[in-house]
C-alpha atoms as a PDB file:
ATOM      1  CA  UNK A   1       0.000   0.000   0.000  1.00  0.00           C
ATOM      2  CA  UNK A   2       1.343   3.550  -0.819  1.00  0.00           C
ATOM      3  CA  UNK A   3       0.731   6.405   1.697  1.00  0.00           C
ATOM      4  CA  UNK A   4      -0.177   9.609   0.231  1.00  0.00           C
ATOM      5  CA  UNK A   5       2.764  11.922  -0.234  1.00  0.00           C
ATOM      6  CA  UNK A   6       1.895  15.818  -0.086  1.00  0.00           C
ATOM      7  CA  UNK A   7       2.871  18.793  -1.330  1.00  0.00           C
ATOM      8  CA  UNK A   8       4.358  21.686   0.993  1.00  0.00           C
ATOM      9  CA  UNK A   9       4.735  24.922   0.634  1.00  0.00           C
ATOM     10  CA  UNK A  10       5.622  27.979   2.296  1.00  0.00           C
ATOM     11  CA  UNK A  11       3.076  30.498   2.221  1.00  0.00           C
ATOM     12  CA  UNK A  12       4.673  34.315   1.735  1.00  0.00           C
ATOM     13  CA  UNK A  13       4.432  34.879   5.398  1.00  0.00           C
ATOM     14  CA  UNK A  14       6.597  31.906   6.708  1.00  0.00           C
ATOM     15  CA  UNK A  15       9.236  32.621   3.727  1.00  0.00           C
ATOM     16  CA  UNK A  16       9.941  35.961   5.127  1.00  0.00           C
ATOM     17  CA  UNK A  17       9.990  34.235   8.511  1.00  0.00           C
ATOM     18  CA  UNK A  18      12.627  31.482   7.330  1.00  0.00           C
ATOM     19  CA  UNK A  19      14.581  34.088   6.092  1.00  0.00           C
ATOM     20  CA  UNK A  20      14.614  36.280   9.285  1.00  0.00           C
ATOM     21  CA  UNK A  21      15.368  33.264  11.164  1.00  0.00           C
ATOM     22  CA  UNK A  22      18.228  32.700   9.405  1.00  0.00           C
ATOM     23  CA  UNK A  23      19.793  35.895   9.103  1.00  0.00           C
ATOM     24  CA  UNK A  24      19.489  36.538  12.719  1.00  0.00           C
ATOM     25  CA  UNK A  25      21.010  33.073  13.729  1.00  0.00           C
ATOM     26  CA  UNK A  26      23.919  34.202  11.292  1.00  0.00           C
ATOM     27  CA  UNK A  27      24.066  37.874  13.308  1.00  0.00           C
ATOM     28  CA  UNK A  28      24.325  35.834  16.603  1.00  0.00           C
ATOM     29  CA  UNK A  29      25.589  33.095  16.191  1.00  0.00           C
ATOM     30  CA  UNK A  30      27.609  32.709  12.886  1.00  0.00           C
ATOM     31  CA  UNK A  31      26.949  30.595   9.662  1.00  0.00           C
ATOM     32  CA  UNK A  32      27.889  27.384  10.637  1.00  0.00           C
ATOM     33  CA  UNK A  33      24.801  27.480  13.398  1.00  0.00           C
ATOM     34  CA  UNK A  34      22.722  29.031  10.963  1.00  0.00           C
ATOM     35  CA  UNK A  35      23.672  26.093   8.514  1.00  0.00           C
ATOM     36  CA  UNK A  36      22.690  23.678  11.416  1.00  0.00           C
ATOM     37  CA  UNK A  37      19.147  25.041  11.584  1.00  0.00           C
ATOM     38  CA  UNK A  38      18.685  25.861   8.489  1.00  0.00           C
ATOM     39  CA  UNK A  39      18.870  21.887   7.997  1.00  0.00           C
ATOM     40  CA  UNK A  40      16.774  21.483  11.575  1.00  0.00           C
ATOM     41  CA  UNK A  41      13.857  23.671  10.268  1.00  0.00           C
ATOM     42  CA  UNK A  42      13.865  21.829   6.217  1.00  0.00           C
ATOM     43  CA  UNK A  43      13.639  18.466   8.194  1.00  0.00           C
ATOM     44  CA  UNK A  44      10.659  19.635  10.386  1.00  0.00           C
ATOM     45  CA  UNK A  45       8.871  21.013   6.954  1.00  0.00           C
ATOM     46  CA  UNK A  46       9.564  17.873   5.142  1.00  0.00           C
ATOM     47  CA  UNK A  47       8.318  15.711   7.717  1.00  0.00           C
ATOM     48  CA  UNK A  48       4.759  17.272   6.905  1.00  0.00           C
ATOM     49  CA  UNK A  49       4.783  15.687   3.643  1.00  0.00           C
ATOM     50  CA  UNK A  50       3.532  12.471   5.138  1.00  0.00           C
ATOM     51  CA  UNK A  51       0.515  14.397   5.836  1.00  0.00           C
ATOM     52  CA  UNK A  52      -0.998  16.883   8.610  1.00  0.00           C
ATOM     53  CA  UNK A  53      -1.184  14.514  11.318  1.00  0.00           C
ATOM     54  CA  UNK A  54       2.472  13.858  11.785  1.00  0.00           C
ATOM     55  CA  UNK A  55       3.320  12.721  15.361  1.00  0.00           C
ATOM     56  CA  UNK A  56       3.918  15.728  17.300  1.00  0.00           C
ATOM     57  CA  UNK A  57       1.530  18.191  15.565  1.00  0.00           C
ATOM     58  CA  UNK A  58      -1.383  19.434  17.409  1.00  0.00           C
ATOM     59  CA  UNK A  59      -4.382  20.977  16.390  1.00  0.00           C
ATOM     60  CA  UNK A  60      -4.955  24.803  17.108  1.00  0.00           C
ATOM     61  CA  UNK A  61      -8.338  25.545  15.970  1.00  0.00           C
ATOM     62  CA  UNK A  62      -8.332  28.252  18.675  1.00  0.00           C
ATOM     63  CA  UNK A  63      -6.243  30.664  16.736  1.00  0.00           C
ATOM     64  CA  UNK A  64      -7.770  29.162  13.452  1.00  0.00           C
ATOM     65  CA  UNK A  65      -9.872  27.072  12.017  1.00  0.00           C
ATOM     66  CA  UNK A  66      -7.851  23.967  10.800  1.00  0.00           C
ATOM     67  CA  UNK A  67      -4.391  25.704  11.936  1.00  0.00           C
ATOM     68  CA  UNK A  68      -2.473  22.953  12.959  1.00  0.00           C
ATOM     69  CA  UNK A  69       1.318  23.698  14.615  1.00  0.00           C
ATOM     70  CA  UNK A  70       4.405  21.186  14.513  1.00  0.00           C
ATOM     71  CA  UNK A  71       7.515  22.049  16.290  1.00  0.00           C
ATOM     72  CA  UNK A  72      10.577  22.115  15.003  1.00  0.00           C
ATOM     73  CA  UNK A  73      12.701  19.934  17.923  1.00  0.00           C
ATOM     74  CA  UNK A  74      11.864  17.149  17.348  1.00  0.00           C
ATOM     75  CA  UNK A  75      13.916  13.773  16.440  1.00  0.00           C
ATOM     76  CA  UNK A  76      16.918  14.403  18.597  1.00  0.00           C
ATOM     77  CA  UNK A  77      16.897  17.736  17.175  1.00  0.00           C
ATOM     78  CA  UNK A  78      16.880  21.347  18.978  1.00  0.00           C
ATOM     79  CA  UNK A  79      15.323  24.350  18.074  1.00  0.00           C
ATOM     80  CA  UNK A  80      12.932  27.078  19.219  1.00  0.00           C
ATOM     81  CA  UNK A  81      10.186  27.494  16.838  1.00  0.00           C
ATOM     82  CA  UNK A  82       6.756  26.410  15.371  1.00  0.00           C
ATOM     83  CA  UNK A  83       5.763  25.598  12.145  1.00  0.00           C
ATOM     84  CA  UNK A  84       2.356  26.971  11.948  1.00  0.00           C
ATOM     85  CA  UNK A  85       0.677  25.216   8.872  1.00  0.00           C
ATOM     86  CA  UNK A  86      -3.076  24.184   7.708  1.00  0.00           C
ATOM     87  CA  UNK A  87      -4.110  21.811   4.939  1.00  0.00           C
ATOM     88  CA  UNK A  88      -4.749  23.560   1.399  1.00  0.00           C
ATOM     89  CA  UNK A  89      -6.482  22.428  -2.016  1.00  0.00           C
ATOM     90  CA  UNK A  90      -4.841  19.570  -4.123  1.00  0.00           C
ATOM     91  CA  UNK A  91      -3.209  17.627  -1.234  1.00  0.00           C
ATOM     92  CA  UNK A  92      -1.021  20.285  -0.350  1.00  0.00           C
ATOM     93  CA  UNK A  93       0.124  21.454   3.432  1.00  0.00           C
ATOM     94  CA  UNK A  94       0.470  25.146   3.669  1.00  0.00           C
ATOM     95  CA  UNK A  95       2.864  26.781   6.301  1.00  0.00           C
ATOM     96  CA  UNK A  96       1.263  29.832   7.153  1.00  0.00           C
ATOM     97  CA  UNK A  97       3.949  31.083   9.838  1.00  0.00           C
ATOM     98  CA  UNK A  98       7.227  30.087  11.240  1.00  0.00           C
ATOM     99  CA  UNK A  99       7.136  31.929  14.748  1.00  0.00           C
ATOM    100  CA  UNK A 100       9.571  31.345  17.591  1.00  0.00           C
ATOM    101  CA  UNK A 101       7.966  29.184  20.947  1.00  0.00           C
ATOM    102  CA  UNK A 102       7.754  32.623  23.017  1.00  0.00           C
ATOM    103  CA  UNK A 103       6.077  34.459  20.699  1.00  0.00           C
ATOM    104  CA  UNK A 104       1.860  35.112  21.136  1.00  0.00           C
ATOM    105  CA  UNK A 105       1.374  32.780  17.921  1.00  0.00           C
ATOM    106  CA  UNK A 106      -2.407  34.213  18.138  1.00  0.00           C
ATOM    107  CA  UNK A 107      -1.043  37.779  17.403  1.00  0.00           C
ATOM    108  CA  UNK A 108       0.957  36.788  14.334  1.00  0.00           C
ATOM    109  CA  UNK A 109      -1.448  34.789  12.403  1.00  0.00           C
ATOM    110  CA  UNK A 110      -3.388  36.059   9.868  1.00  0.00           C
ATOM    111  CA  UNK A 111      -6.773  36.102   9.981  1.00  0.00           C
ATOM    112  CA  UNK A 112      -7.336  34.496   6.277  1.00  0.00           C
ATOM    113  CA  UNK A 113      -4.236  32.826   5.257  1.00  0.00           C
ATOM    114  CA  UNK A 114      -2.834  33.299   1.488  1.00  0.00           C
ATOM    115  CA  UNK A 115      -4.987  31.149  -1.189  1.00  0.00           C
ATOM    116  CA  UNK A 116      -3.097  30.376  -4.131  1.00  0.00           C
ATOM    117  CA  UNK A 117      -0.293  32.130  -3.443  1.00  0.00           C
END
């Protein structure tokens, strides 16, 4: 039997995020460590192509309807932020936000994520 593989993509929100998160682990910390979570944060996202449900996601219908959040240490890895995703059209997961663990993740969601973008 073959399990459904899905498509994921970073909605323009959560690419301005990665890229933030990047540049200021580079500022304070250097490039090697931002190297390090660069890789820590594209294994989190690519553990959401086997689908929403992924061990260790929980649902946050609170902030959003169908807003679902996975965190990114996870698997012997370390880190200190959520992926903040919901499921999209055509089998495809959509990562609304990347937001750090101490941050009010109710503030910095949008109220109607991108569609189509």
């Amino acid at each position: 039997m073959v399990e459904q593989k899905w498509r994921v993509r970073l909605g323009a929100a959560a690419e301005v995020d990665f890229a933030n998160i990047l540049k200021w682990t580079t500022e304070n910390f250097g490039a090697r460590q931002s190297r390090v979570y660069r890789d820590t944060l594209v294994r989190a996202i690519g553990e959401l192509a086997d689908g929403p449900d992924v061990a260790g996601s929980k649902a946050r219908d609170e902030i959003m309807p169908g807003l679902r959040t996975l965190h990114v240490a996870r698997r012997g890895r370390r880190g200190s932020h959520f992926l903040m995703y919901r499921v999209a059209p055509r089998s495809t997961i959509e990562i609304v936000r990347i937001l750090h663990d101490r941050m009010d993740l109710q503030r910095h969601v949008p109220s109607t994520p991108d569609e189509g973008k």
